[in-house]
PDB file of N, CA and C in Angstrom:
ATOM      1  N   UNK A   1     -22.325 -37.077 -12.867  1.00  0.00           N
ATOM      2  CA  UNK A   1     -21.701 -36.970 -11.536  1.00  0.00           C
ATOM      3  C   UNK A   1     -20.266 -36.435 -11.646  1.00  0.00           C
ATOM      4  N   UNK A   2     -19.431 -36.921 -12.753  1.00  0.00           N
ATOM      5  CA  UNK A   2     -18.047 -36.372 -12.941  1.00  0.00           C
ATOM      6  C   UNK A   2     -18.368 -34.622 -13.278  1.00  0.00           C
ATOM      7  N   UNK A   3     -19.368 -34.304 -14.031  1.00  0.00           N
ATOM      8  CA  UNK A   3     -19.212 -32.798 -13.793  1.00  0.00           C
ATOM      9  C   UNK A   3     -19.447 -32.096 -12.657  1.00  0.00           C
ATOM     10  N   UNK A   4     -20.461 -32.748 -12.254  1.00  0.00           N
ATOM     11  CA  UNK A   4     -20.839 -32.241 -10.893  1.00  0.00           C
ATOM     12  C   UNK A   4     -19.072 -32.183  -9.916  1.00  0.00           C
ATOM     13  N   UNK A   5     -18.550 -32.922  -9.838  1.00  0.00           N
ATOM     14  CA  UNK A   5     -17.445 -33.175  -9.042  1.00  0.00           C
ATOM     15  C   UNK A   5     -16.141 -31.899  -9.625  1.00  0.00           C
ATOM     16  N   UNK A   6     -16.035 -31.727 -11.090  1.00  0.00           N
ATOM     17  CA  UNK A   6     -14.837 -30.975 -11.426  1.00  0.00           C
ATOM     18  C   UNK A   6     -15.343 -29.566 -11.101  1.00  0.00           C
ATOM     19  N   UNK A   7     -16.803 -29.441 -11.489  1.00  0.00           N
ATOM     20  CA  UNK A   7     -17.489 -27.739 -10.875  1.00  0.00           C
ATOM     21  C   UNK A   7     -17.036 -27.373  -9.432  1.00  0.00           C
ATOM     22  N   UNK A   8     -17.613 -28.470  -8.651  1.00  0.00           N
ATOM     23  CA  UNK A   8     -16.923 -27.884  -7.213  1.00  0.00           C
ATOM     24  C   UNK A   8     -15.658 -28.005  -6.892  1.00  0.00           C
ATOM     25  N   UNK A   9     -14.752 -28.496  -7.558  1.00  0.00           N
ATOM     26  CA  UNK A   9     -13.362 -28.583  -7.352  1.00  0.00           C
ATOM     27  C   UNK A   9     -12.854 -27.020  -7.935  1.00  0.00           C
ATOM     28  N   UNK A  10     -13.075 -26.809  -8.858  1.00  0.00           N
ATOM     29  CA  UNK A  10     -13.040 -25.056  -9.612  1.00  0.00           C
ATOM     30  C   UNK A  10     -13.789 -24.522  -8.543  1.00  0.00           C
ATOM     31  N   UNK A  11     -14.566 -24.585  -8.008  1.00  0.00           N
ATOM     32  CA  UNK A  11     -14.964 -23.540  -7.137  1.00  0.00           C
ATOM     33  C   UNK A  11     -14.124 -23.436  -5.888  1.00  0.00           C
ATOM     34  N   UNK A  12     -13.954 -24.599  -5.250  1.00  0.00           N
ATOM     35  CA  UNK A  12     -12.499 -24.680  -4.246  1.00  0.00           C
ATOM     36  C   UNK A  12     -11.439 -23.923  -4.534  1.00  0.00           C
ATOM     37  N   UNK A  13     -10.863 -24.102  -5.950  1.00  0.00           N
ATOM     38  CA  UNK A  13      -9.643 -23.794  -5.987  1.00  0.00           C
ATOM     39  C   UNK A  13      -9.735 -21.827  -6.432  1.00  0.00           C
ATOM     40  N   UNK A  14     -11.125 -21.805  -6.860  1.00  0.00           N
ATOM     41  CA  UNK A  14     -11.449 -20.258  -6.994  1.00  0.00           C
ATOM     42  C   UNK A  14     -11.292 -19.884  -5.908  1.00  0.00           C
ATOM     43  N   UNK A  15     -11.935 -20.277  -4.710  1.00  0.00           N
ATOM     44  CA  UNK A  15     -12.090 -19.532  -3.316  1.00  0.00           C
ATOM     45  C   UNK A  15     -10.477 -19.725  -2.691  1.00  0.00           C
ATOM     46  N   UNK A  16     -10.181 -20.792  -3.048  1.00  0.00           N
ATOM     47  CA  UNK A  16      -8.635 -20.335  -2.448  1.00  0.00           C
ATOM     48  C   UNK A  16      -7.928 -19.362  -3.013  1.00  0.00           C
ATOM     49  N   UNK A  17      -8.149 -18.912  -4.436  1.00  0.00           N
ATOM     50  CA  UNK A  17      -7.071 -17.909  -4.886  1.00  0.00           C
ATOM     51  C   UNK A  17      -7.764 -16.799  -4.611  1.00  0.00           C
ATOM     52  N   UNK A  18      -9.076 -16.485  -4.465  1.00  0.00           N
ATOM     53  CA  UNK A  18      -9.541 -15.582  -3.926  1.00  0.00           C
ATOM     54  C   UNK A  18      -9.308 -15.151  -2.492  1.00  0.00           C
ATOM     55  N   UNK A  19      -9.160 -16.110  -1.822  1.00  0.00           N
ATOM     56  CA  UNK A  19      -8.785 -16.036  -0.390  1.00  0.00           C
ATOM     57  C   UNK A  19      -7.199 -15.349  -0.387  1.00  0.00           C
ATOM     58  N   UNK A  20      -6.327 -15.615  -1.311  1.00  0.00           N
ATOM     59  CA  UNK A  20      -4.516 -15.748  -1.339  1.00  0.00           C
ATOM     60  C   UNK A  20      -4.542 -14.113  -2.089  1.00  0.00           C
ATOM     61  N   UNK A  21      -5.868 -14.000  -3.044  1.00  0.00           N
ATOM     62  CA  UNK A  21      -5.607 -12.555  -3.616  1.00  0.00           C
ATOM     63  C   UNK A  21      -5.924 -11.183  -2.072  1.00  0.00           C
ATOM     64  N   UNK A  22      -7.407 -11.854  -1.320  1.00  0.00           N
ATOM     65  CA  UNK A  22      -7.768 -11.282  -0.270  1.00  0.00           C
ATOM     66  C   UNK A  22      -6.352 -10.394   1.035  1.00  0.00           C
ATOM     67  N   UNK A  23      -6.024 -11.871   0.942  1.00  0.00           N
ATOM     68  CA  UNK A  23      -4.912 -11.540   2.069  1.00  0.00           C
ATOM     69  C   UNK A  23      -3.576 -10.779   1.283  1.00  0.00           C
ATOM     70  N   UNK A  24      -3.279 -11.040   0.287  1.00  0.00           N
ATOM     71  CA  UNK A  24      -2.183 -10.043  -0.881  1.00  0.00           C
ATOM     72  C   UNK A  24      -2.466  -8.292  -0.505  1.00  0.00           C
ATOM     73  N   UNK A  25      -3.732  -8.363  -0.770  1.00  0.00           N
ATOM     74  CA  UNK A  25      -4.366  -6.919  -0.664  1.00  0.00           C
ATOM     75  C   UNK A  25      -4.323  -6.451   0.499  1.00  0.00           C
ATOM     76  N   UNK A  26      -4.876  -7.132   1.726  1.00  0.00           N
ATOM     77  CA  UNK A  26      -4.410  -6.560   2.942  1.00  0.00           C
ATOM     78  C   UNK A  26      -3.626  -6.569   3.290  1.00  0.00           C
ATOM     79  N   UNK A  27      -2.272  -6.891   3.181  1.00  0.00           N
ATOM     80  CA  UNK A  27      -0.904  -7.029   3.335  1.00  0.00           C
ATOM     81  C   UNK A  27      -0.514  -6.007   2.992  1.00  0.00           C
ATOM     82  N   UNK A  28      -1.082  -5.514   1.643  1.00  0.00           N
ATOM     83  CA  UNK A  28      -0.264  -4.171   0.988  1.00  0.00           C
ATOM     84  C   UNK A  28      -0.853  -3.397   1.692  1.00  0.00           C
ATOM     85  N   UNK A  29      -2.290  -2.989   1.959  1.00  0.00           N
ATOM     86  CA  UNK A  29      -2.693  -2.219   2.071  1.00  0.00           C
ATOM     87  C   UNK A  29      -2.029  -1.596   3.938  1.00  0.00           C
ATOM     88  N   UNK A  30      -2.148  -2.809   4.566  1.00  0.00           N
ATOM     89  CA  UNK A  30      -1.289  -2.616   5.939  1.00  0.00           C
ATOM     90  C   UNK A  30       0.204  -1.792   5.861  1.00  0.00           C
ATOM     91  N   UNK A  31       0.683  -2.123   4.847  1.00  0.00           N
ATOM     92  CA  UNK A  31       1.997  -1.650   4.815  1.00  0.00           C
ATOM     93  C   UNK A  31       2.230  -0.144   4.208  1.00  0.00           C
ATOM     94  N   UNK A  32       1.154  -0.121   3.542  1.00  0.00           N
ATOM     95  CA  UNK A  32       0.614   1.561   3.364  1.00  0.00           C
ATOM     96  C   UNK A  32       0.051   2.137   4.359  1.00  0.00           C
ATOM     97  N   UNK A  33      -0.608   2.210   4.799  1.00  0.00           N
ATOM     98  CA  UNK A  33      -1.105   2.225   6.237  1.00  0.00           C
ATOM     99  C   UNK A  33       0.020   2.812   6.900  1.00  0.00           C
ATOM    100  N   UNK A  34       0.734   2.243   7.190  1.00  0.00           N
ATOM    101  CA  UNK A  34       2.095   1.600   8.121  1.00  0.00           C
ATOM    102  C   UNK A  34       3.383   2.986   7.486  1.00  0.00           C
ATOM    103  N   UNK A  35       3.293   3.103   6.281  1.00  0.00           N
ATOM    104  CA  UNK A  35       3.988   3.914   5.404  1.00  0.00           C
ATOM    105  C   UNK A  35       3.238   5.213   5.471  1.00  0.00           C
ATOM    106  N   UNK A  36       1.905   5.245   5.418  1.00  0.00           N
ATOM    107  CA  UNK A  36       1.404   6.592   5.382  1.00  0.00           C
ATOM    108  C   UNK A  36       1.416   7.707   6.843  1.00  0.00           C
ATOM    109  N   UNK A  37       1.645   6.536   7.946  1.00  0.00           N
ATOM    110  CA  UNK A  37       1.399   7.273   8.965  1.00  0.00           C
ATOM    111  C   UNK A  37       2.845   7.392   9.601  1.00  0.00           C
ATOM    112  N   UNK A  38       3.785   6.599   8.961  1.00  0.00           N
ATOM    113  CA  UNK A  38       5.521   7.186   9.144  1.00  0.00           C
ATOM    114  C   UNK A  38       6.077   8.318   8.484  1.00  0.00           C
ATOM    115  N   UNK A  39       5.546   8.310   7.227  1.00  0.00           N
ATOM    116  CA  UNK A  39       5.638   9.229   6.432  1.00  0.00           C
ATOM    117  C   UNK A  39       6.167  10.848   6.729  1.00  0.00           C
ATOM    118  N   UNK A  40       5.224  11.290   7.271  1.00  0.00           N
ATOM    119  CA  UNK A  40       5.245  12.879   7.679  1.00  0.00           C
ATOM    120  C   UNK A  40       6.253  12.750   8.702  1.00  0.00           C
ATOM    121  N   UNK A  41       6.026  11.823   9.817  1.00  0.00           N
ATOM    122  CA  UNK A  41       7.288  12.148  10.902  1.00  0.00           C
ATOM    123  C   UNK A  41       8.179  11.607  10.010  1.00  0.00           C
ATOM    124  N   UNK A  42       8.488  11.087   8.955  1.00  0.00           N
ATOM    125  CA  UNK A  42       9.836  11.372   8.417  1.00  0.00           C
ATOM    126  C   UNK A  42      10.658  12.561   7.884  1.00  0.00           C
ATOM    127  N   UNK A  43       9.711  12.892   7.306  1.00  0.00           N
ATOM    128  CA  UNK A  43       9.418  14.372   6.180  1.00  0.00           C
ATOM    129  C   UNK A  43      10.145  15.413   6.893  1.00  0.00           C
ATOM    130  N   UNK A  44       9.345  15.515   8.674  1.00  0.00           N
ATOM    131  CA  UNK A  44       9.200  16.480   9.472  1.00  0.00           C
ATOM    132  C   UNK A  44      10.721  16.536   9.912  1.00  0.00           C
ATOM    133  N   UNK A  45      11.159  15.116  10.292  1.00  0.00           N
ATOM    134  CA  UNK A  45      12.560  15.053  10.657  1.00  0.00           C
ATOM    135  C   UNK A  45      13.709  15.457   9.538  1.00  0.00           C
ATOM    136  N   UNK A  46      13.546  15.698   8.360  1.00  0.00           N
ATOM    137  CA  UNK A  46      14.173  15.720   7.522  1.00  0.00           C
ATOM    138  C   UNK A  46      14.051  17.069   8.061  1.00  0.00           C
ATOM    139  N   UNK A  47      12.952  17.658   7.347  1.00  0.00           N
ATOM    140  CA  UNK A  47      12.909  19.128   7.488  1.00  0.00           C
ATOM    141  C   UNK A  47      13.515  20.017   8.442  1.00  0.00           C
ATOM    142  N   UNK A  48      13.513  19.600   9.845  1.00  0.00           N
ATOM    143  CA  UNK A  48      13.931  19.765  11.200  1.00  0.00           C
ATOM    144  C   UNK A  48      15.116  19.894  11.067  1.00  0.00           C
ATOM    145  N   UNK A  49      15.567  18.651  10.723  1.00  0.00           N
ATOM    146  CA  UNK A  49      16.859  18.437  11.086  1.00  0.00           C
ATOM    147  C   UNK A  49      17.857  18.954   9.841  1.00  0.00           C
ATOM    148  N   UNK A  50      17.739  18.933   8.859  1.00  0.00           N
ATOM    149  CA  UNK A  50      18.674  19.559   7.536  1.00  0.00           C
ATOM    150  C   UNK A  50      18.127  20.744   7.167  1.00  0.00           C
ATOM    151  N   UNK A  51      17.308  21.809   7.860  1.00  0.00           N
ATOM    152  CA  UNK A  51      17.327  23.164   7.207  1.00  0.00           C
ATOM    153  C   UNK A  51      15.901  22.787   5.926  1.00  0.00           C
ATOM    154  N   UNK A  52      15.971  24.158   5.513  1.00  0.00           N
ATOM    155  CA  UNK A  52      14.794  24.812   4.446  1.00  0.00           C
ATOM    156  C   UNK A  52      15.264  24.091   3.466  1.00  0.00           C
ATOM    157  N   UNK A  53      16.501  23.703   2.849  1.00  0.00           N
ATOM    158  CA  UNK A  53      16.948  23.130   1.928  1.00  0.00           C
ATOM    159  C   UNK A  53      15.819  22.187   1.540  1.00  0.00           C
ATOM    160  N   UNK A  54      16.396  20.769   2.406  1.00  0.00           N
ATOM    161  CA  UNK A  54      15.613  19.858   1.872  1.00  0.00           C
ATOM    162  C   UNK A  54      14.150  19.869   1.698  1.00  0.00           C
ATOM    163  N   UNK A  55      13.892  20.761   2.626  1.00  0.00           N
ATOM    164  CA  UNK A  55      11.713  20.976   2.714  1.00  0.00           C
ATOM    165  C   UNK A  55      11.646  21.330   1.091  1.00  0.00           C
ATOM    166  N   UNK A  56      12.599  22.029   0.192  1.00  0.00           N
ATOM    167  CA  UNK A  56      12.502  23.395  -1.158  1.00  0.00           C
ATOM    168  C   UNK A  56      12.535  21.608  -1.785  1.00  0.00           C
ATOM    169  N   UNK A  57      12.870  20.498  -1.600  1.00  0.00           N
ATOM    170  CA  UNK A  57      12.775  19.267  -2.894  1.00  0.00           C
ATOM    171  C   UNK A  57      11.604  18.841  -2.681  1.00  0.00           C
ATOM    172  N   UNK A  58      10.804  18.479  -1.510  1.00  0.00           N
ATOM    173  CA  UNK A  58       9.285  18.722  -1.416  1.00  0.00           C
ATOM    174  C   UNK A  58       8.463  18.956  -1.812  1.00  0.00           C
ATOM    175  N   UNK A  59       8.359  20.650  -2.631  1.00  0.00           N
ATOM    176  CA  UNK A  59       8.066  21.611  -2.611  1.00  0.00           C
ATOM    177  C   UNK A  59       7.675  21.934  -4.461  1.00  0.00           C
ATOM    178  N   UNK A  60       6.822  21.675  -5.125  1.00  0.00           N
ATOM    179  CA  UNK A  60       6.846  21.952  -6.737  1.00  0.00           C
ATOM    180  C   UNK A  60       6.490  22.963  -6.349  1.00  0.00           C
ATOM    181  N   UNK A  61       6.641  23.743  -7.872  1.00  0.00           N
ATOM    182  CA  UNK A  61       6.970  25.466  -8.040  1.00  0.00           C
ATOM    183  C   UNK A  61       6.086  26.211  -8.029  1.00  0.00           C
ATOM    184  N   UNK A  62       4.658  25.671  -7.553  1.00  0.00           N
ATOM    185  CA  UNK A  62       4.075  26.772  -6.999  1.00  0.00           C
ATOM    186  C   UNK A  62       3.972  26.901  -5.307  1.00  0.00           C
ATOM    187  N   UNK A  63       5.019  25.887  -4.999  1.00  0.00           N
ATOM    188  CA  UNK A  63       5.109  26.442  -3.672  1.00  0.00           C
ATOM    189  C   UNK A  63       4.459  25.425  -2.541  1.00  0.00           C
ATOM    190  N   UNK A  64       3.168  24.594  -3.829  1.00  0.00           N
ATOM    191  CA  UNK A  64       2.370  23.441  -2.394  1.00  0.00           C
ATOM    192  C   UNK A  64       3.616  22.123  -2.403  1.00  0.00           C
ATOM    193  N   UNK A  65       3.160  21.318  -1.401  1.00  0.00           N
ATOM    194  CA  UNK A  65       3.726  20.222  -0.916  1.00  0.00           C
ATOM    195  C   UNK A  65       3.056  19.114  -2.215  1.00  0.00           C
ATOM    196  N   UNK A  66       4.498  18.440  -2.439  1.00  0.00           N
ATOM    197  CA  UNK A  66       3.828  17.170  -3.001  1.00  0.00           C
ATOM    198  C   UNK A  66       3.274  16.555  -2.862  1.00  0.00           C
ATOM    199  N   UNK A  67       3.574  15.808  -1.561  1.00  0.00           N
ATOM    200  CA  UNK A  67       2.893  14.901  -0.888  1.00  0.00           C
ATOM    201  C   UNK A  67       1.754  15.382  -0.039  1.00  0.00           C
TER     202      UNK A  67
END
């Protein structure tokens, strides 16, 4: 009966860190999300607003966009 009891206690405490890893991941992943779709209107404002300059740090040498 005592094993029986420490197995499901490991399984509790599995599903909670599984649960704490679950929500870790969507957290990041939201904030990428969140980052990916600010992103370009940042880029764009840069570009806009400071000239060809800054778009040319963007820009590796064959010319495509980094990002």
């Amino acid at each position: 009966m005592a094993e029986v009891g420490a197995n499901q206690r490991l399984n509790i405490n599995f599903m909670n860190v599984f649960i704490v890893i679950h929500s870790t991941i969507n957290a990041i992943h939201s904030v990428l999300m969140a980052l990916h779709a600010v992103f370009p209107l940042v880029r764009n404002a840069f570009r806009y607003g400071c000239g060809q300059r800054i778009s040319l740090l963007f820009m590796q040498e064959d010319g495509h966009e980094k990002f």
